[in-house]
N, C-alpha and C. Protein backbone atom coordinates (compact mmCIF):
# COMPACT_ATOMS: atom_id res chain seq x y z
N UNK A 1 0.82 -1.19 0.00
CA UNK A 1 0.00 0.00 0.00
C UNK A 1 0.87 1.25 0.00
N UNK A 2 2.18 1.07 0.57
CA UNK A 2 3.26 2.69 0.69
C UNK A 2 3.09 2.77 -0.46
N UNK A 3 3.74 1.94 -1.82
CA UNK A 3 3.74 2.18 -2.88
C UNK A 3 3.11 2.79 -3.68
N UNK A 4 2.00 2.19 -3.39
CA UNK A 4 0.83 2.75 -4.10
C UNK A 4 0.63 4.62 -3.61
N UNK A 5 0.44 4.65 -2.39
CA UNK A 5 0.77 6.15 -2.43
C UNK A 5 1.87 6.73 -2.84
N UNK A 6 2.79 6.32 -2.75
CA UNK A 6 3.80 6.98 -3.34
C UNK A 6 3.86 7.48 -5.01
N UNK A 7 3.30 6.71 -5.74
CA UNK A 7 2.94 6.68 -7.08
C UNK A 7 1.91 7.75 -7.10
N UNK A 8 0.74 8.00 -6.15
CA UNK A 8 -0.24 8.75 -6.03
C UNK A 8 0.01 10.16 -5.58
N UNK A 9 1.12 9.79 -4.80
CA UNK A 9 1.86 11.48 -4.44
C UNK A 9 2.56 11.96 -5.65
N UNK A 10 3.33 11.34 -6.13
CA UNK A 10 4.03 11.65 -7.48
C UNK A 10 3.48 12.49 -8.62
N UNK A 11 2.17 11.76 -8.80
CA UNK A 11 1.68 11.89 -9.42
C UNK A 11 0.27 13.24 -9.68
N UNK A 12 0.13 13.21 -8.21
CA UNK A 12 -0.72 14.14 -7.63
C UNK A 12 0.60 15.62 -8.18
N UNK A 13 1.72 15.46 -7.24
CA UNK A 13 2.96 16.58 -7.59
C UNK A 13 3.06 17.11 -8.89
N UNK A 14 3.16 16.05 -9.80
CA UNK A 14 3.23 16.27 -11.16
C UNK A 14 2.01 17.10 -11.43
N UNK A 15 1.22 16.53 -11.27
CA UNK A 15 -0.25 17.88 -11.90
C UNK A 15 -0.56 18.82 -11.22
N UNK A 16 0.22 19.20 -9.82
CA UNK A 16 0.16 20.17 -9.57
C UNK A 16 1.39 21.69 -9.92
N UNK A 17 2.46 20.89 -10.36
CA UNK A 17 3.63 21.28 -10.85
C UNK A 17 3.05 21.69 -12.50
N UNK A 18 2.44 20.62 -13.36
CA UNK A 18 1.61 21.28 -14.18
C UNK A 18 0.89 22.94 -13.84
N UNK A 19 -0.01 22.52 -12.99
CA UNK A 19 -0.73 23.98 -12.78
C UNK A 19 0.12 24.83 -12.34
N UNK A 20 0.80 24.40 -11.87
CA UNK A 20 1.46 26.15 -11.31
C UNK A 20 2.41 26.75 -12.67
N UNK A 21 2.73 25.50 -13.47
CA UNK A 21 3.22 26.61 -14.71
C UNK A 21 2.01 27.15 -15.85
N UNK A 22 1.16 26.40 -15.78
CA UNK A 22 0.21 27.08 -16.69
C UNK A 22 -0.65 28.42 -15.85
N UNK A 23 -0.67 28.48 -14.65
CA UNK A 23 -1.30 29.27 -13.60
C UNK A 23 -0.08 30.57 -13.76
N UNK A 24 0.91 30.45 -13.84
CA UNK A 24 2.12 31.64 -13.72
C UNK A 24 2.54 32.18 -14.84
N UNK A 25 2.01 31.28 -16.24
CA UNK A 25 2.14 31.75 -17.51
C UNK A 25 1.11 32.52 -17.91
N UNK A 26 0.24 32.82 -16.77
CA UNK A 26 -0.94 33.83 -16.92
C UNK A 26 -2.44 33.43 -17.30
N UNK A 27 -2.71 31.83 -16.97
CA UNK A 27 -3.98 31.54 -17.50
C UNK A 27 -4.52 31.49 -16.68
N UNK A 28 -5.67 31.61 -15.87
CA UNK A 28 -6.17 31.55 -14.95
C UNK A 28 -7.64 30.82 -15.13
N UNK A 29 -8.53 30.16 -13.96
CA UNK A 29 -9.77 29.38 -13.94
C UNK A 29 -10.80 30.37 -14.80
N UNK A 30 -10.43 31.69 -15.40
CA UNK A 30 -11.50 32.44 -15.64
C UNK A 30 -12.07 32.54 -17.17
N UNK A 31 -12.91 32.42 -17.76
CA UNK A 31 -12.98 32.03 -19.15
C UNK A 31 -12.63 33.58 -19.51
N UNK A 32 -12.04 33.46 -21.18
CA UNK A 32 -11.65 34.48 -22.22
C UNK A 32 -12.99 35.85 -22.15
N UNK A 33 -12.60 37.01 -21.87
CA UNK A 33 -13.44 37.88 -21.59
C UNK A 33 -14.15 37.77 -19.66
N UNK A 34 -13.67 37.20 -19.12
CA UNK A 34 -13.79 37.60 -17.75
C UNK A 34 -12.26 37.29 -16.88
N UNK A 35 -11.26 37.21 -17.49
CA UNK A 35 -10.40 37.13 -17.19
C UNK A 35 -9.40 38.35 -16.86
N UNK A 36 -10.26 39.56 -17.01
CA UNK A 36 -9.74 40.97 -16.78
C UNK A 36 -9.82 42.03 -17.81
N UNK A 37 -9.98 41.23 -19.16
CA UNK A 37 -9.68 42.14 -20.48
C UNK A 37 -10.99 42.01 -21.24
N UNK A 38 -11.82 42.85 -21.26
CA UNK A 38 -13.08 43.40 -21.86
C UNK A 38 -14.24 43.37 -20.75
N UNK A 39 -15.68 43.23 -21.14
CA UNK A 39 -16.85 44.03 -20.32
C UNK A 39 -16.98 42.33 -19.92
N UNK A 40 -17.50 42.36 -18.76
CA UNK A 40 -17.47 40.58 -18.22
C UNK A 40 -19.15 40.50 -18.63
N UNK A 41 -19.87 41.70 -18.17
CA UNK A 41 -21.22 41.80 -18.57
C UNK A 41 -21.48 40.97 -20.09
N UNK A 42 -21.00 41.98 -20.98
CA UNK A 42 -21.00 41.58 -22.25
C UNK A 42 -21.13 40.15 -22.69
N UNK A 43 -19.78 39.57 -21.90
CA UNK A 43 -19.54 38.27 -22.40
C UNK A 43 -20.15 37.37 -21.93
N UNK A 44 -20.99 37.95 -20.70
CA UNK A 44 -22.29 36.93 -20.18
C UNK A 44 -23.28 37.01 -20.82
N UNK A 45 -23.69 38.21 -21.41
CA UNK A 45 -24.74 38.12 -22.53
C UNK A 45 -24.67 37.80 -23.76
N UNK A 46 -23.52 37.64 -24.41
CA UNK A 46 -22.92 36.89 -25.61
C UNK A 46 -22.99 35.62 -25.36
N UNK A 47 -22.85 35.30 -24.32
CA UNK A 47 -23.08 33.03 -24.05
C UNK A 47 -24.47 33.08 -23.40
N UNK A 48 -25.11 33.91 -23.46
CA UNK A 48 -26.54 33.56 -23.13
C UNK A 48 -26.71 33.19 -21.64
N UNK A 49 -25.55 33.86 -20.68
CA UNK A 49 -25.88 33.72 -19.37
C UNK A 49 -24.80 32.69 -18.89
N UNK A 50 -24.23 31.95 -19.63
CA UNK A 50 -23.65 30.73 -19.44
C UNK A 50 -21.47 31.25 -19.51
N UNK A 51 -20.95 30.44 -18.57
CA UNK A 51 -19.42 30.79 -18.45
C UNK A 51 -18.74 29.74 -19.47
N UNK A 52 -18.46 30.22 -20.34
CA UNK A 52 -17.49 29.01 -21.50
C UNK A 52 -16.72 29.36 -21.53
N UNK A 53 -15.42 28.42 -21.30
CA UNK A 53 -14.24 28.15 -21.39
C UNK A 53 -13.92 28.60 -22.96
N UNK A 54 -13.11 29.46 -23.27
CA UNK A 54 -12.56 29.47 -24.52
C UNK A 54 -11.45 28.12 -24.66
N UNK A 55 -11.26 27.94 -25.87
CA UNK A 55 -10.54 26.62 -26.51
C UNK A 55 -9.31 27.09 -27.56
N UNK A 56 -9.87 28.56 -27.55
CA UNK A 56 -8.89 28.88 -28.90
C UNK A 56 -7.42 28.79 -28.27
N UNK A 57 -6.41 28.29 -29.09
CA UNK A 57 -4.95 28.72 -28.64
C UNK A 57 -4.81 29.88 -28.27
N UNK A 58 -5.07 31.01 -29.05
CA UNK A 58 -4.28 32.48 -28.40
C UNK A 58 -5.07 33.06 -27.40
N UNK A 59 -6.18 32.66 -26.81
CA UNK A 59 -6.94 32.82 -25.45
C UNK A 59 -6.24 31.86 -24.15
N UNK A 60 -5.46 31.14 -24.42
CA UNK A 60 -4.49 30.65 -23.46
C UNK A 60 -5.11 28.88 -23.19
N UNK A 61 -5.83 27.99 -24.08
CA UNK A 61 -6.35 26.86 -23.49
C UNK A 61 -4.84 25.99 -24.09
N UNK A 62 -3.98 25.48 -22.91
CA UNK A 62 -2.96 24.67 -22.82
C UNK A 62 -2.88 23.40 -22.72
N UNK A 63 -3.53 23.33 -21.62
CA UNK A 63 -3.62 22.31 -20.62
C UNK A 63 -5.04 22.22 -20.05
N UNK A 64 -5.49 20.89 -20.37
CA UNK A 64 -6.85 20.38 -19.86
C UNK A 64 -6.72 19.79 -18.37
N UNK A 65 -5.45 19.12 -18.31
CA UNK A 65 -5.30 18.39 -16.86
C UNK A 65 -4.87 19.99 -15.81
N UNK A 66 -4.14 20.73 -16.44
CA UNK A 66 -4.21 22.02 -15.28
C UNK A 66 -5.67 22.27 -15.16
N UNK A 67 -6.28 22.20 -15.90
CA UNK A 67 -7.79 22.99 -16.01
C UNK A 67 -8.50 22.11 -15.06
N UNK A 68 -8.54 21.00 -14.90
CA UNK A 68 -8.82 20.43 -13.82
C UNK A 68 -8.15 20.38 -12.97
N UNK A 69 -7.11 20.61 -12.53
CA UNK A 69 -6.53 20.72 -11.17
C UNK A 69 -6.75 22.20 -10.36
N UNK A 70 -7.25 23.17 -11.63
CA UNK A 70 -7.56 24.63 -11.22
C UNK A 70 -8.98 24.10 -10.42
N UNK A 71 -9.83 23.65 -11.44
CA UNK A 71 -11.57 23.41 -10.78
C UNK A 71 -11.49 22.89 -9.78
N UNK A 72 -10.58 22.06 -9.39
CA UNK A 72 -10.55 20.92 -8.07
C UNK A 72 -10.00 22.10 -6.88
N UNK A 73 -8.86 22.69 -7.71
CA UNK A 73 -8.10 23.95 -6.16
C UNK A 73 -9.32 24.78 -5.50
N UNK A 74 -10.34 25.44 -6.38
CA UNK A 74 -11.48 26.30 -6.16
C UNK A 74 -12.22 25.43 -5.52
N UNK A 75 -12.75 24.17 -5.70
CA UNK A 75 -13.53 23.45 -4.81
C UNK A 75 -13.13 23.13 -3.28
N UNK A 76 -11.51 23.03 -3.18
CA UNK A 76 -10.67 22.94 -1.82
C UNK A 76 -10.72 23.57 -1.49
N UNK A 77 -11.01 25.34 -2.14
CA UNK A 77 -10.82 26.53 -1.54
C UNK A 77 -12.09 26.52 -1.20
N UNK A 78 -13.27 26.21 -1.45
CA UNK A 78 -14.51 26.84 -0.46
C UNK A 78 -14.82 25.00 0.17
N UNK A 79 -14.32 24.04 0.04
CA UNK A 79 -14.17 23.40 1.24
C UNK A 79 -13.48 23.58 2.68
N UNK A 80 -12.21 23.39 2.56
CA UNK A 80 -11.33 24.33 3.37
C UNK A 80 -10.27 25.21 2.62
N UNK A 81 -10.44 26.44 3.30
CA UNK A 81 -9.67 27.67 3.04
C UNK A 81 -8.10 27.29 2.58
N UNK A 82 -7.94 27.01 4.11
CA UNK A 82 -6.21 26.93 4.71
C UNK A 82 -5.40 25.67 4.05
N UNK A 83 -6.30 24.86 3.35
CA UNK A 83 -6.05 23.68 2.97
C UNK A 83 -5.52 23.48 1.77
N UNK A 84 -6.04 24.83 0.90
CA UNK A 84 -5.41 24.73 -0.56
C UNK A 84 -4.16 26.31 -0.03
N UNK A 85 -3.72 27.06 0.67
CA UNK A 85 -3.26 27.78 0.78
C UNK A 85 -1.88 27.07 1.02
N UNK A 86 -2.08 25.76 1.75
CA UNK A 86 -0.87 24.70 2.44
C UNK A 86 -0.16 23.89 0.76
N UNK A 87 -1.20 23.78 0.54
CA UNK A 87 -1.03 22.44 -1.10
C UNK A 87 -0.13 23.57 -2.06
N UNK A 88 -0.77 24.72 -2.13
CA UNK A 88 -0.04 25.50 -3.15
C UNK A 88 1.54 26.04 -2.58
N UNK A 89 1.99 26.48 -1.50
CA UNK A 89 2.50 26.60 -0.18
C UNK A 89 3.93 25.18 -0.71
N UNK A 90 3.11 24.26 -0.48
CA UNK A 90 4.42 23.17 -0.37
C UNK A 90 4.85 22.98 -1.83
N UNK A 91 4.29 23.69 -3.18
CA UNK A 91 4.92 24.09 -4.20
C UNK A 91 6.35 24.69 -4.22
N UNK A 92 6.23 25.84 -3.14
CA UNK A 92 7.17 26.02 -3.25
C UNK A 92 8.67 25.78 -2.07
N UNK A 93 8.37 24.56 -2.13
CA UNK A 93 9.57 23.84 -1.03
C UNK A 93 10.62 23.72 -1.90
N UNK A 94 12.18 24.41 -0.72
CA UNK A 94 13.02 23.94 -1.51
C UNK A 94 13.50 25.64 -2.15
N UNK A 95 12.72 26.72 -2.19
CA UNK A 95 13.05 27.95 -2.42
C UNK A 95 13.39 28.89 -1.50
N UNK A 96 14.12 29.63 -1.26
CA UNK A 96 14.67 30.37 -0.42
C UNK A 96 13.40 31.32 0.29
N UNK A 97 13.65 30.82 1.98
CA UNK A 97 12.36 31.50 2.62
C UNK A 97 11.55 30.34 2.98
N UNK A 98 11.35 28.88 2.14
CA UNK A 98 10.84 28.32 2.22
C UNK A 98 11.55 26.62 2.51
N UNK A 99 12.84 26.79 2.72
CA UNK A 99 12.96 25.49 2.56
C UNK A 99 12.50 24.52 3.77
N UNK A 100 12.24 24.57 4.79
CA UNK A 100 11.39 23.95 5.69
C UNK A 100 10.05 23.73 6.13
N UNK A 101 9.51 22.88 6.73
CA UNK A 101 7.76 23.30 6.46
C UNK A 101 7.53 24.01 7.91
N UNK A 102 8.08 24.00 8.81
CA UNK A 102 8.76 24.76 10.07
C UNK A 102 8.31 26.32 9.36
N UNK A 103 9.03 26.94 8.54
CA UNK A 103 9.39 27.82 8.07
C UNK A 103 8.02 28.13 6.79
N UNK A 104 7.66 27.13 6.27
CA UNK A 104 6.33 27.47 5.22
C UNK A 104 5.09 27.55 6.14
N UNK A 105 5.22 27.22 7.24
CA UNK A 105 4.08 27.21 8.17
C UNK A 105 3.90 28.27 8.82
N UNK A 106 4.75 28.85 9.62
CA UNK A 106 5.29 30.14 9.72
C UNK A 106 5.08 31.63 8.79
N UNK A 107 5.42 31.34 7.69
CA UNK A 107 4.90 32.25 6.87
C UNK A 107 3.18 32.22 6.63
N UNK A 108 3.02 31.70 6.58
CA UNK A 108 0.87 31.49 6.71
C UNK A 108 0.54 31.93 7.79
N UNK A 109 1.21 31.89 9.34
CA UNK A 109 0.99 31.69 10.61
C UNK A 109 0.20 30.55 11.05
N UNK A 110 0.76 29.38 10.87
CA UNK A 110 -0.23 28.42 11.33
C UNK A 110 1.02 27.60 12.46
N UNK A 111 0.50 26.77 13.11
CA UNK A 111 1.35 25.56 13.53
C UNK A 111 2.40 24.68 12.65
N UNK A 112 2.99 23.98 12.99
CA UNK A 112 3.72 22.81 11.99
C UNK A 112 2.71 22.10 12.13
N UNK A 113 1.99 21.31 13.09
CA UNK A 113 1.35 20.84 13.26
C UNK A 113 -0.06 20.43 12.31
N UNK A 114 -0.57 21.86 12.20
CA UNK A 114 -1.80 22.15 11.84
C UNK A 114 -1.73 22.06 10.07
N UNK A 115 -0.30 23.21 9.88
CA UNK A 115 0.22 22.89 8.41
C UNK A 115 -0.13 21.30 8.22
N UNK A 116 0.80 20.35 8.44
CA UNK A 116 0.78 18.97 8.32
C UNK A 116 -0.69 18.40 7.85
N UNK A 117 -1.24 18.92 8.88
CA UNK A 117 -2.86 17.95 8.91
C UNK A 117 -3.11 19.14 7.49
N UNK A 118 -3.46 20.33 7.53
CA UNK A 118 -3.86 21.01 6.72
C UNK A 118 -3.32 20.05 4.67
N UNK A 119 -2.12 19.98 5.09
CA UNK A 119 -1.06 18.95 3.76
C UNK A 119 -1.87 18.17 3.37
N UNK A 120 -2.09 17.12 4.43
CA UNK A 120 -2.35 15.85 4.35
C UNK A 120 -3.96 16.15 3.91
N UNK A 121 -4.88 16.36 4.33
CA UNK A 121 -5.97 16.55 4.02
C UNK A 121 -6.54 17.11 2.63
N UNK A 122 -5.80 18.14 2.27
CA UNK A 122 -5.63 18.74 1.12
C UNK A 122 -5.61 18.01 -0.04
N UNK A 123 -4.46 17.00 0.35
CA UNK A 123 -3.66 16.22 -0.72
C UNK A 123 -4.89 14.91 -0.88
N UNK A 124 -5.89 14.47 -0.02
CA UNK A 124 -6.51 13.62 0.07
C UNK A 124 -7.90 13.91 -0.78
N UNK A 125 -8.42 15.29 -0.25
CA UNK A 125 -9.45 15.99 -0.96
C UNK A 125 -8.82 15.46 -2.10
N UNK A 126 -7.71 16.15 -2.69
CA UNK A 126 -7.21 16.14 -4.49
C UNK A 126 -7.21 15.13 -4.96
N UNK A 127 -6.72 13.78 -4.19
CA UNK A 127 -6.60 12.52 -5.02
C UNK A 127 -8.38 12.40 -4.97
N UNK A 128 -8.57 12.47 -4.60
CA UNK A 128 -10.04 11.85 -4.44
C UNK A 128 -10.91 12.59 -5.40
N UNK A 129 -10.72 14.16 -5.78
CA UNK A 129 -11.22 14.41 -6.71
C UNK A 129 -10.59 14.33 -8.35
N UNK A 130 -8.91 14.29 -8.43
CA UNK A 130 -8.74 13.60 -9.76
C UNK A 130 -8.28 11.97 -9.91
N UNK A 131 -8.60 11.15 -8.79
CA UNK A 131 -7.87 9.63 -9.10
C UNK A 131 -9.09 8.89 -8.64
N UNK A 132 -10.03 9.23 -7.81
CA UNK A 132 -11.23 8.42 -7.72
C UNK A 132 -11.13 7.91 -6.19
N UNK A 133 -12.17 7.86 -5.47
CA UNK A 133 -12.37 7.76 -4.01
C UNK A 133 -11.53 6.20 -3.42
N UNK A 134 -11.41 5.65 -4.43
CA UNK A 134 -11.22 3.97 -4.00
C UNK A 134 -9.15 4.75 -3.00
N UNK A 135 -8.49 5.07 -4.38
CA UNK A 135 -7.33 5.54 -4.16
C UNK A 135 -6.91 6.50 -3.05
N UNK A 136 -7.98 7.76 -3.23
CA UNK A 136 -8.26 8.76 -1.65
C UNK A 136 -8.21 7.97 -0.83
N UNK A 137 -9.37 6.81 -0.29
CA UNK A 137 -9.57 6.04 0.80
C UNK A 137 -7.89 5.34 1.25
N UNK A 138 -7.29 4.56 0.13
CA UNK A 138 -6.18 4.29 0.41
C UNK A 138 -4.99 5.20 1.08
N UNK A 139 -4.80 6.58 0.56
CA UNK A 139 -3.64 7.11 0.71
C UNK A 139 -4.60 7.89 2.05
N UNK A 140 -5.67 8.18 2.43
CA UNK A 140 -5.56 8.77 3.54
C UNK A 140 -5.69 7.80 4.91
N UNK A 141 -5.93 6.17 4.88
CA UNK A 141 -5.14 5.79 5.52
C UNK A 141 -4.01 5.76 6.39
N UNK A 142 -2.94 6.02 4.88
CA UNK A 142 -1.50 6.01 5.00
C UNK A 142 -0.84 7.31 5.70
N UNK A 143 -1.94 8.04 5.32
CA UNK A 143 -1.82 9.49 5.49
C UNK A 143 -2.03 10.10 7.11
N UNK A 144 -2.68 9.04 7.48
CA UNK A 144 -3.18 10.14 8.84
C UNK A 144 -2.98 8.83 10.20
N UNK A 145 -2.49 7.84 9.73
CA UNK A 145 -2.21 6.31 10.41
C UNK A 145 -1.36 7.22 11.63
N UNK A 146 -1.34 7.09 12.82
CA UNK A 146 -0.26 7.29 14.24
C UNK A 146 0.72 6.41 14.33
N UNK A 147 2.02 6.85 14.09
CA UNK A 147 3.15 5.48 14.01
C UNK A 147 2.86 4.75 15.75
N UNK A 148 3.03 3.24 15.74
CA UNK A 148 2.92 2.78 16.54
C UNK A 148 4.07 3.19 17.82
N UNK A 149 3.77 3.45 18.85
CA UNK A 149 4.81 3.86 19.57
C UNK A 149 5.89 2.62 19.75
N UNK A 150 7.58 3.24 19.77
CA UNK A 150 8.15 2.20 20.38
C UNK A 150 8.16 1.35 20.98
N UNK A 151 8.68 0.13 21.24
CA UNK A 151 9.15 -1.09 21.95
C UNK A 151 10.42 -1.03 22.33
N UNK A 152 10.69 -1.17 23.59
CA UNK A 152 11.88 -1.09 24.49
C UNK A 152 12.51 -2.24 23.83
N UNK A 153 14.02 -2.12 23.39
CA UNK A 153 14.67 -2.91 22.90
C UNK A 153 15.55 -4.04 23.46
N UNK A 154 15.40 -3.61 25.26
CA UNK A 154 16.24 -4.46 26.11
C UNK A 154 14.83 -4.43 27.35
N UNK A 155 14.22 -5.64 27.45
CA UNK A 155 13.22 -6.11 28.53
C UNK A 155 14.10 -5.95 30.09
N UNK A 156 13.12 -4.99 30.67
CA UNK A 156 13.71 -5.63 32.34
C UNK A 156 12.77 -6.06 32.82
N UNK A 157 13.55 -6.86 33.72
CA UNK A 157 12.80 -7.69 34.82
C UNK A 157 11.49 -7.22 35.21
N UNK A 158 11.32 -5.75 35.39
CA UNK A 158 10.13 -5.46 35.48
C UNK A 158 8.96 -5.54 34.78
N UNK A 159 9.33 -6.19 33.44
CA UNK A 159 8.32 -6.03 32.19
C UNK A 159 7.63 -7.35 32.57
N UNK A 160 8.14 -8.29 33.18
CA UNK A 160 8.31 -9.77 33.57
C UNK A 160 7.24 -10.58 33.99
């Protein structure tokens, strides 16, 4: 079962490493004409009320799997707040300011603690909304399991 999450974290990383370059190359969850540049009104009354995704290349459609990892971040975000703030957050581990989660936790003001659970939860929401609940169920298992406490390695007499 580690394995299997491990493949699921990987993989989860990878499409989120996706989004953050299509997210920083300037595309954002917002369809062509409400994305900042022309009347947003307009373009709701041009689709008849309805939000469509433009498709054209030079309106920015790249990536379909970012495009779902964007819809899934917005759904984490009005599930829990702090939860996609942590997921996007441990993006950038490993960058100056950030290389500890001590230190990424800190910058949010949260606990290490709370960060952690905030991680883990996050990351569980996500598999579960792009890999399917069977896989979620698995890795949050793995995910939130209490290591068994130690065993004294030399018995005394008193254990007896």
């Amino acid at each position: 079962m580690a394995q299997l999450d491990n493949k699921l974290k990987k993989a989860l990383e990878q499409r989120l490493e996706e989004w953050l370059q299509w997210s920083s190359a300037g595309h954002s969850g917002l369809p062509h004409g409400l994305a900042g540049s022309g009347n947003s009104l307009a373009a709701l009354m041009s689709s008849g009320g309805e939000l469509i995704r433009s498709t054209a290349p030079q309106n920015g459609y790249q990536c379909p799997r970012a495009e779902e990892v964007d819809r899934c971040l917005i759904t984490l975000t009005q599930l829990l707040p702090g939860a996609r703030k942590v997921v996007e957050l441990e993006l950038y581990a490993g960058r100056p300011g950030f290389e500890t989660q001590a230190l990424r936790a800190k910058s949010i003001e949260m606990s290490r603690r709370q960060y952690v659970e905030y991680l883990n939860t996050g990351r569980w929401i996500l598999i579960g909304m792009l890999f399917g609940k069977v896989n979620a169920r698995n890795f949050k298992q793995s995910a939130f399991e209490q290591p068994e406490p130690r065993s004294p390695r030399i018995k005394s007499w008193h254990a007896q």
